[in-house]
PDB file of N, CA and C in Angstrom:
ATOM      1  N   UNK A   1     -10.721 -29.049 -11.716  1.00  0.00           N
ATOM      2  CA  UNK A   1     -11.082 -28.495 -13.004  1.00  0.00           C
ATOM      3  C   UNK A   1     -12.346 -29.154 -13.557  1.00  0.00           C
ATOM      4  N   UNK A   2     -12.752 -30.597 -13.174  1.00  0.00           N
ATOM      5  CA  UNK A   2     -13.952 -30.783 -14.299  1.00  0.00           C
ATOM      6  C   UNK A   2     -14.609 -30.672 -13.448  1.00  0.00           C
ATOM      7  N   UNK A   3     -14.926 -30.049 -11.648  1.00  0.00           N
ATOM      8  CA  UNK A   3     -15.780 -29.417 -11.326  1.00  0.00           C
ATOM      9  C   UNK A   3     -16.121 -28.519 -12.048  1.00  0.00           C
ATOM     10  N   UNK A   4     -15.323 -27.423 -12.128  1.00  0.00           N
ATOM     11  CA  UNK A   4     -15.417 -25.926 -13.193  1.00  0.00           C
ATOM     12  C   UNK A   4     -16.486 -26.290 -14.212  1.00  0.00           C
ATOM     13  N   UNK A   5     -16.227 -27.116 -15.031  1.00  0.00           N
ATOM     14  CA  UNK A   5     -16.408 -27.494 -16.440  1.00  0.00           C
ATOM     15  C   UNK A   5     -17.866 -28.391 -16.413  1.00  0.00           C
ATOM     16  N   UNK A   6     -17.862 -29.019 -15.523  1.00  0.00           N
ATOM     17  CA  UNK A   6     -19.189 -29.657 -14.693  1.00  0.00           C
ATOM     18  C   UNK A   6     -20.450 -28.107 -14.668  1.00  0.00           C
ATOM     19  N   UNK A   7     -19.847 -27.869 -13.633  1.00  0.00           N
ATOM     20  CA  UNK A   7     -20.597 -26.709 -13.364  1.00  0.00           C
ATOM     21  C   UNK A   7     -21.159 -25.649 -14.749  1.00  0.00           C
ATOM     22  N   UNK A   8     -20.060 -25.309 -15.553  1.00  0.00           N
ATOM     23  CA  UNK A   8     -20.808 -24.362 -16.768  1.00  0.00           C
ATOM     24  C   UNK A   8     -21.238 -25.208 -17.132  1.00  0.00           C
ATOM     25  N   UNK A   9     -21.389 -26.396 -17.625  1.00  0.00           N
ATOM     26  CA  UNK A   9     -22.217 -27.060 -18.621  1.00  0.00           C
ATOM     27  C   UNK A   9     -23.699 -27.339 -18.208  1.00  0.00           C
ATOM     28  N   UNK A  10     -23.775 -27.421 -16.567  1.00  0.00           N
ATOM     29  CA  UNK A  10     -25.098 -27.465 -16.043  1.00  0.00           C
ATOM     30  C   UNK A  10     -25.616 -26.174 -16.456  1.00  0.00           C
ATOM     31  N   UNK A  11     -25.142 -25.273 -15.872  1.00  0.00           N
ATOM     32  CA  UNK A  11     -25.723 -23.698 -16.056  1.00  0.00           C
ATOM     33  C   UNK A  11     -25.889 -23.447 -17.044  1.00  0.00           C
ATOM     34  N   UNK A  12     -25.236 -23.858 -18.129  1.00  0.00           N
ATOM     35  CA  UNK A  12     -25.893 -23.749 -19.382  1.00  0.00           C
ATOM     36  C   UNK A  12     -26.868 -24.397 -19.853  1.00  0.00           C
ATOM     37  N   UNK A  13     -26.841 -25.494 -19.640  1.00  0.00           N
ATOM     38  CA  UNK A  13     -28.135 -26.590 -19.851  1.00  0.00           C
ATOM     39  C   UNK A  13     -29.285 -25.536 -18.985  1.00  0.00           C
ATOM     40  N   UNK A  14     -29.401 -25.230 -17.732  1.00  0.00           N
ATOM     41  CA  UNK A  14     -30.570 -24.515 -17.180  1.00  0.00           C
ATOM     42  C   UNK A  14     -30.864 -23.458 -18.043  1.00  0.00           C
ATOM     43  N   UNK A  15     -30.349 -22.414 -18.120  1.00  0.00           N
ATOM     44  CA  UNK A  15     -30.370 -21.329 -18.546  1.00  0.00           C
ATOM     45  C   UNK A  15     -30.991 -21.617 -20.350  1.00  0.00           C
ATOM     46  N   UNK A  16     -30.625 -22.752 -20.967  1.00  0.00           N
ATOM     47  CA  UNK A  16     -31.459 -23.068 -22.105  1.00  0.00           C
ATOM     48  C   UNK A  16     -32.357 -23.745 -21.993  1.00  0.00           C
ATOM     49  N   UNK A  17     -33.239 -24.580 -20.753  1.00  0.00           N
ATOM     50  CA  UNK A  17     -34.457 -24.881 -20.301  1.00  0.00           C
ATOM     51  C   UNK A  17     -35.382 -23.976 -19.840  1.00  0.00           C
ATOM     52  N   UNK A  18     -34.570 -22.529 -19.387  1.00  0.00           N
ATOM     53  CA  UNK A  18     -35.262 -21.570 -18.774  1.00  0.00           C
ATOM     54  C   UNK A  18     -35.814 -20.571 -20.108  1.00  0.00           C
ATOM     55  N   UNK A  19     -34.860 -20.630 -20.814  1.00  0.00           N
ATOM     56  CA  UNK A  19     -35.350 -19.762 -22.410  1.00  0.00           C
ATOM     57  C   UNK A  19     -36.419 -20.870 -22.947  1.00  0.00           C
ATOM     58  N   UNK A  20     -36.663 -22.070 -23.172  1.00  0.00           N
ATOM     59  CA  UNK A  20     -37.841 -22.896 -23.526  1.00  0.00           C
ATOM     60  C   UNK A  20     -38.671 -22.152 -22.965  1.00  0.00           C
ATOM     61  N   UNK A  21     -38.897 -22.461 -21.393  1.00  0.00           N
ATOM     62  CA  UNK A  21     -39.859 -22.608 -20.702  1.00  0.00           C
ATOM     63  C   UNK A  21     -40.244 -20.714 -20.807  1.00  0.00           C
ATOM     64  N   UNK A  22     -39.486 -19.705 -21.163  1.00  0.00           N
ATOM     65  CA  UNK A  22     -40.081 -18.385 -20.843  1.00  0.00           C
ATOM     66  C   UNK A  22     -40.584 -18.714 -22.840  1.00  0.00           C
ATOM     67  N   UNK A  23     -40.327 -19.005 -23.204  1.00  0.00           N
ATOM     68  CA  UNK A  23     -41.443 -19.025 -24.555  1.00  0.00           C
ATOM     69  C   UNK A  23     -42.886 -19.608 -24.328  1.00  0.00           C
ATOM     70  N   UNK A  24     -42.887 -20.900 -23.401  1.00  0.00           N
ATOM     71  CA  UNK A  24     -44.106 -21.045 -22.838  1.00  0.00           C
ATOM     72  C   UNK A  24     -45.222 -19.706 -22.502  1.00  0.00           C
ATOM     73  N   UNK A  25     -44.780 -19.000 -22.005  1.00  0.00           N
ATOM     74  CA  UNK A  25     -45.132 -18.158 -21.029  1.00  0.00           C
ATOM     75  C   UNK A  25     -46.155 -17.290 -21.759  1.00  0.00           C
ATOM     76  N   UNK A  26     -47.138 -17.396 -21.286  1.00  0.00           N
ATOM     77  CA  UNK A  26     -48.307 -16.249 -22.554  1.00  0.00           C
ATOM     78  C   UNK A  26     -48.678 -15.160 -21.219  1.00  0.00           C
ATOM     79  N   UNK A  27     -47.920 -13.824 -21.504  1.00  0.00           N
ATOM     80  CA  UNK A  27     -48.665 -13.076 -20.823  1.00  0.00           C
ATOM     81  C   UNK A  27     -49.347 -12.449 -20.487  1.00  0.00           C
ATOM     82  N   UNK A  28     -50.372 -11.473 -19.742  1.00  0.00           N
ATOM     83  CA  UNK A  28     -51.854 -11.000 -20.061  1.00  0.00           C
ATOM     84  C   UNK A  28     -51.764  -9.378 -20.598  1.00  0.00           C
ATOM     85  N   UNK A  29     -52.717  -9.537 -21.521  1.00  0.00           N
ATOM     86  CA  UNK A  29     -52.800  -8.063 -22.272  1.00  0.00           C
ATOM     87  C   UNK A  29     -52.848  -6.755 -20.976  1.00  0.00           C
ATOM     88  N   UNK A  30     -52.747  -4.959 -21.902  1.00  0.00           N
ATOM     89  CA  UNK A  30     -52.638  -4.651 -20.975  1.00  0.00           C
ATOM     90  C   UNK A  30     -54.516  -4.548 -20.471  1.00  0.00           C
ATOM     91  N   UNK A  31     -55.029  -4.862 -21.174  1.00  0.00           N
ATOM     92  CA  UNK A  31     -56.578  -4.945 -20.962  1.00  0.00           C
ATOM     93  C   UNK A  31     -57.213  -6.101 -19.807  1.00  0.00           C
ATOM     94  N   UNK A  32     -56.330  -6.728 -20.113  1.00  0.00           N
ATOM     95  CA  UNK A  32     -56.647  -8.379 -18.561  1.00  0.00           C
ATOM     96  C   UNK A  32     -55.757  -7.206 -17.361  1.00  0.00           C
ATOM     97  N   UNK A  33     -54.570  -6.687 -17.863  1.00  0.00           N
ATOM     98  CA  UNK A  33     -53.870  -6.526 -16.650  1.00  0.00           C
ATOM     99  C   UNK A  33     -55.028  -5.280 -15.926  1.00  0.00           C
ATOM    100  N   UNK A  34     -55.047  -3.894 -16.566  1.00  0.00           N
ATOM    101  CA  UNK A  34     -55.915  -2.952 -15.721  1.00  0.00           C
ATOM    102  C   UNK A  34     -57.383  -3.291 -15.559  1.00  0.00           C
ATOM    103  N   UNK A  35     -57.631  -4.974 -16.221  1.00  0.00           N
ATOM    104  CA  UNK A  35     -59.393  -5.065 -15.425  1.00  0.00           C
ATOM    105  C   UNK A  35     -59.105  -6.024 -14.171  1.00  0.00           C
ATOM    106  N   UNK A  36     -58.356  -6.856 -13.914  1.00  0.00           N
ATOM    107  CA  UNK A  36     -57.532  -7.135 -12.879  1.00  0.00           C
ATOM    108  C   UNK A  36     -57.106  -6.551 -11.288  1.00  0.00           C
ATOM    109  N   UNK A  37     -56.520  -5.146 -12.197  1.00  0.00           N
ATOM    110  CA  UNK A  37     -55.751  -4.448 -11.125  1.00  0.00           C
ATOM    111  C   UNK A  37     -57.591  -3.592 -10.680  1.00  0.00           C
ATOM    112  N   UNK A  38     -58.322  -3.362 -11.115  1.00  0.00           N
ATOM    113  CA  UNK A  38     -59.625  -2.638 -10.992  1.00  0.00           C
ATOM    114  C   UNK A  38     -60.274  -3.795  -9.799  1.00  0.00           C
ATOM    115  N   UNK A  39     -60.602  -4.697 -10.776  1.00  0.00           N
ATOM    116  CA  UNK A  39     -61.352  -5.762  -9.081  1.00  0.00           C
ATOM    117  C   UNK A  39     -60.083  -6.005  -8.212  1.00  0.00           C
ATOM    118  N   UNK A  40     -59.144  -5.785  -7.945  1.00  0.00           N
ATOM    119  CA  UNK A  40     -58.518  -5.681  -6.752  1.00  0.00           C
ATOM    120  C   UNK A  40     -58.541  -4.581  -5.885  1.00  0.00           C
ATOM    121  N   UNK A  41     -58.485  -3.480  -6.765  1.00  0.00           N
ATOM    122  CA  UNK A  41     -58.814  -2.074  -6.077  1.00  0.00           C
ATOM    123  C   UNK A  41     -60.038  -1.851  -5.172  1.00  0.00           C
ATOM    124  N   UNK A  42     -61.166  -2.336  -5.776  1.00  0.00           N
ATOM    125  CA  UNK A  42     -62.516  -2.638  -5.453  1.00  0.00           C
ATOM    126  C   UNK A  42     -62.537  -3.341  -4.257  1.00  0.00           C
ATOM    127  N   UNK A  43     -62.260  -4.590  -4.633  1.00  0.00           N
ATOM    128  CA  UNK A  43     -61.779  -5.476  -3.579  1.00  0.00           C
ATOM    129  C   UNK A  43     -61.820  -5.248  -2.058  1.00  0.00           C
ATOM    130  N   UNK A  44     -60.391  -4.623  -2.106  1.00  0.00           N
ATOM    131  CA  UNK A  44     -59.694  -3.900  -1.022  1.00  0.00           C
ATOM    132  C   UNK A  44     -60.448  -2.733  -0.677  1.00  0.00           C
ATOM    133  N   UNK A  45     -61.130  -2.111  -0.866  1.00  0.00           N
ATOM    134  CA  UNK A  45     -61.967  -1.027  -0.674  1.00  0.00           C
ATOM    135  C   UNK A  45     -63.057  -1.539  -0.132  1.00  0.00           C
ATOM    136  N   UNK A  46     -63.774  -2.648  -0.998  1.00  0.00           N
ATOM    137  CA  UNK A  46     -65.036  -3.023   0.256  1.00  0.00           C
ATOM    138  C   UNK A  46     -64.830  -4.121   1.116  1.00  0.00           C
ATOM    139  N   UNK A  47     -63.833  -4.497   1.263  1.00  0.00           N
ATOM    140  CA  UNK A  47     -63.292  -5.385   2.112  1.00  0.00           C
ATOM    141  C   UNK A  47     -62.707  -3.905   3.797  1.00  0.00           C
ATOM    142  N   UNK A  48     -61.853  -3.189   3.367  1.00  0.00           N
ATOM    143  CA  UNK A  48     -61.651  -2.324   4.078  1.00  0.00           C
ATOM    144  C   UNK A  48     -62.525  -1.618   4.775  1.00  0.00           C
ATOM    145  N   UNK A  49     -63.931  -1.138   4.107  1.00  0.00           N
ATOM    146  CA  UNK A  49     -65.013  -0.860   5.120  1.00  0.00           C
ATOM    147  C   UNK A  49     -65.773  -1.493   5.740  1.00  0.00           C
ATOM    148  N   UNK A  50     -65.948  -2.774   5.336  1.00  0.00           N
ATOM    149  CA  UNK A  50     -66.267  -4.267   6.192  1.00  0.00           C
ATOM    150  C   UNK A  50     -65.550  -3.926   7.224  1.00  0.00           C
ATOM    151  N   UNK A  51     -64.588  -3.960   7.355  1.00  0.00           N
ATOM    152  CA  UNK A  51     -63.697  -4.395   8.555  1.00  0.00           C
ATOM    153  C   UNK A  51     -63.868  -3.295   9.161  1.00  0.00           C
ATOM    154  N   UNK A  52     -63.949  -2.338   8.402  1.00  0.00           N
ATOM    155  CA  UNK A  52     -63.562  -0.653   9.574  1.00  0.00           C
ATOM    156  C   UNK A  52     -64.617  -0.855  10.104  1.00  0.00           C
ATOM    157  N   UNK A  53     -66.125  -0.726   9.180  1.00  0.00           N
ATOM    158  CA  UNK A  53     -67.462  -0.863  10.265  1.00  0.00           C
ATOM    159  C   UNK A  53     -67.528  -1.789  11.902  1.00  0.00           C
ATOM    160  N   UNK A  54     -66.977  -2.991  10.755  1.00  0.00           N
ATOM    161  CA  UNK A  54     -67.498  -4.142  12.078  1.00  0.00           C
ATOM    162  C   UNK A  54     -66.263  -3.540  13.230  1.00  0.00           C
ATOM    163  N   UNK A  55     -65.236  -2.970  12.829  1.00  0.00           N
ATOM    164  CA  UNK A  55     -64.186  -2.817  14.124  1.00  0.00           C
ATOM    165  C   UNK A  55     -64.933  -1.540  15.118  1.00  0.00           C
ATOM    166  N   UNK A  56     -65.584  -0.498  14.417  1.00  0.00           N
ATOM    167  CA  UNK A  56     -66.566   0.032  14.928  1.00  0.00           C
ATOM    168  C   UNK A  56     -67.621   0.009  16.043  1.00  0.00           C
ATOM    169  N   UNK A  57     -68.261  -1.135  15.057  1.00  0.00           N
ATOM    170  CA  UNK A  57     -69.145  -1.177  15.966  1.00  0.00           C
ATOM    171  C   UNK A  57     -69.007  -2.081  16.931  1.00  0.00           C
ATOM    172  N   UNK A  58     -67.943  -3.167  17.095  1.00  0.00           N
ATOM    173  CA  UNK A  58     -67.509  -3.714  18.149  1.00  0.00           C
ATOM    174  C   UNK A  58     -67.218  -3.151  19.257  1.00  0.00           C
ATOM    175  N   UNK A  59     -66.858  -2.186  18.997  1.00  0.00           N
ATOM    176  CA  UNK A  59     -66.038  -1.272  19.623  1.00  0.00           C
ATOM    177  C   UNK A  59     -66.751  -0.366  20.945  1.00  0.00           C
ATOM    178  N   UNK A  60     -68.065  -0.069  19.831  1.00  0.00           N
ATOM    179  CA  UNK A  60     -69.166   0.633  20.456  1.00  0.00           C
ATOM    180  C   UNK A  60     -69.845  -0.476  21.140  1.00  0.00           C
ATOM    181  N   UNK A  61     -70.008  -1.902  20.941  1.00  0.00           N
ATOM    182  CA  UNK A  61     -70.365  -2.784  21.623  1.00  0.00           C
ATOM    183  C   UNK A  61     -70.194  -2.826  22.776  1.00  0.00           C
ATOM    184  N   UNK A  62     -68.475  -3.246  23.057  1.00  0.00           N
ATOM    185  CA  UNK A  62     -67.605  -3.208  24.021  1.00  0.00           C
ATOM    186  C   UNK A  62     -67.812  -1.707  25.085  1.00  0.00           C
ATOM    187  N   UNK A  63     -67.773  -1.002  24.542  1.00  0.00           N
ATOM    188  CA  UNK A  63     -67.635   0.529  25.572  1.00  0.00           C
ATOM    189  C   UNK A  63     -69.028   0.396  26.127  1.00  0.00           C
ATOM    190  N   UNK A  64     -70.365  -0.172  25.310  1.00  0.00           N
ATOM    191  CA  UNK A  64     -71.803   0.315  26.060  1.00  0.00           C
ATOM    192  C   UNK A  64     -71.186  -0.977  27.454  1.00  0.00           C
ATOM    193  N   UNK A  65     -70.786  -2.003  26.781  1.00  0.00           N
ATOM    194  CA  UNK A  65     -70.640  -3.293  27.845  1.00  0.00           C
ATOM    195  C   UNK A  65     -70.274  -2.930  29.654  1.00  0.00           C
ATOM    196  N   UNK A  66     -68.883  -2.153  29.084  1.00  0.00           N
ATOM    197  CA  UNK A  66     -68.001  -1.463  30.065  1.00  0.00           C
ATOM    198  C   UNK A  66     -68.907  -0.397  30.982  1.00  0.00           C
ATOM    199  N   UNK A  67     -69.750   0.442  29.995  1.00  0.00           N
ATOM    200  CA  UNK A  67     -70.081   1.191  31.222  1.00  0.00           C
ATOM    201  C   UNK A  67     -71.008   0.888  31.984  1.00  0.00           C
ATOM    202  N   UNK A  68     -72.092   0.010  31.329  1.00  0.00           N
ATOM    203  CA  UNK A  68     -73.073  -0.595  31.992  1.00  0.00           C
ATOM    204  C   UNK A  68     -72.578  -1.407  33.738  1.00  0.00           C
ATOM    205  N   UNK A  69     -71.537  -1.937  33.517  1.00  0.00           N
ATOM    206  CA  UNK A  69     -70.770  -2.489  34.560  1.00  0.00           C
ATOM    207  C   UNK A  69     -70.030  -2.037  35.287  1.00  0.00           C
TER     208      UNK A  69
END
């Protein structure tokens, strides 16, 4: 039993460190959030044709390599 009793009193103690600590918490407008989510979009988009090109033209690298040989 004073396991039992052990136990809720921890979980309660957390669970009222965890309500402190989410008052800490400042979160970002929705104006930070969609200029955010925008340079990620971006991001990933010219990051994605980086890669597609260079996989490209490797590619075309490789095949002139091959037939030459």
């Amino acid at each position: 039993m004073e396991k039992v009793t052990a136990f809720i009193k921890d979980s309660m103690q957390f669970f009222r460190e965890v309500k402190v600590e989410l008052q800490k918490v400042t979160f970002p407008t929705r104006q930070e959030t969609v200029s955010s989510t925008v340079v990620v979009l971006v991001l990933t988009v010219i990051i994605a044709a980086y890669l597609g090109f260079s996989d490209w033209a490797l590619s075309r690298i490789v095949k002139m390599l091959l037939q030459v040989g």
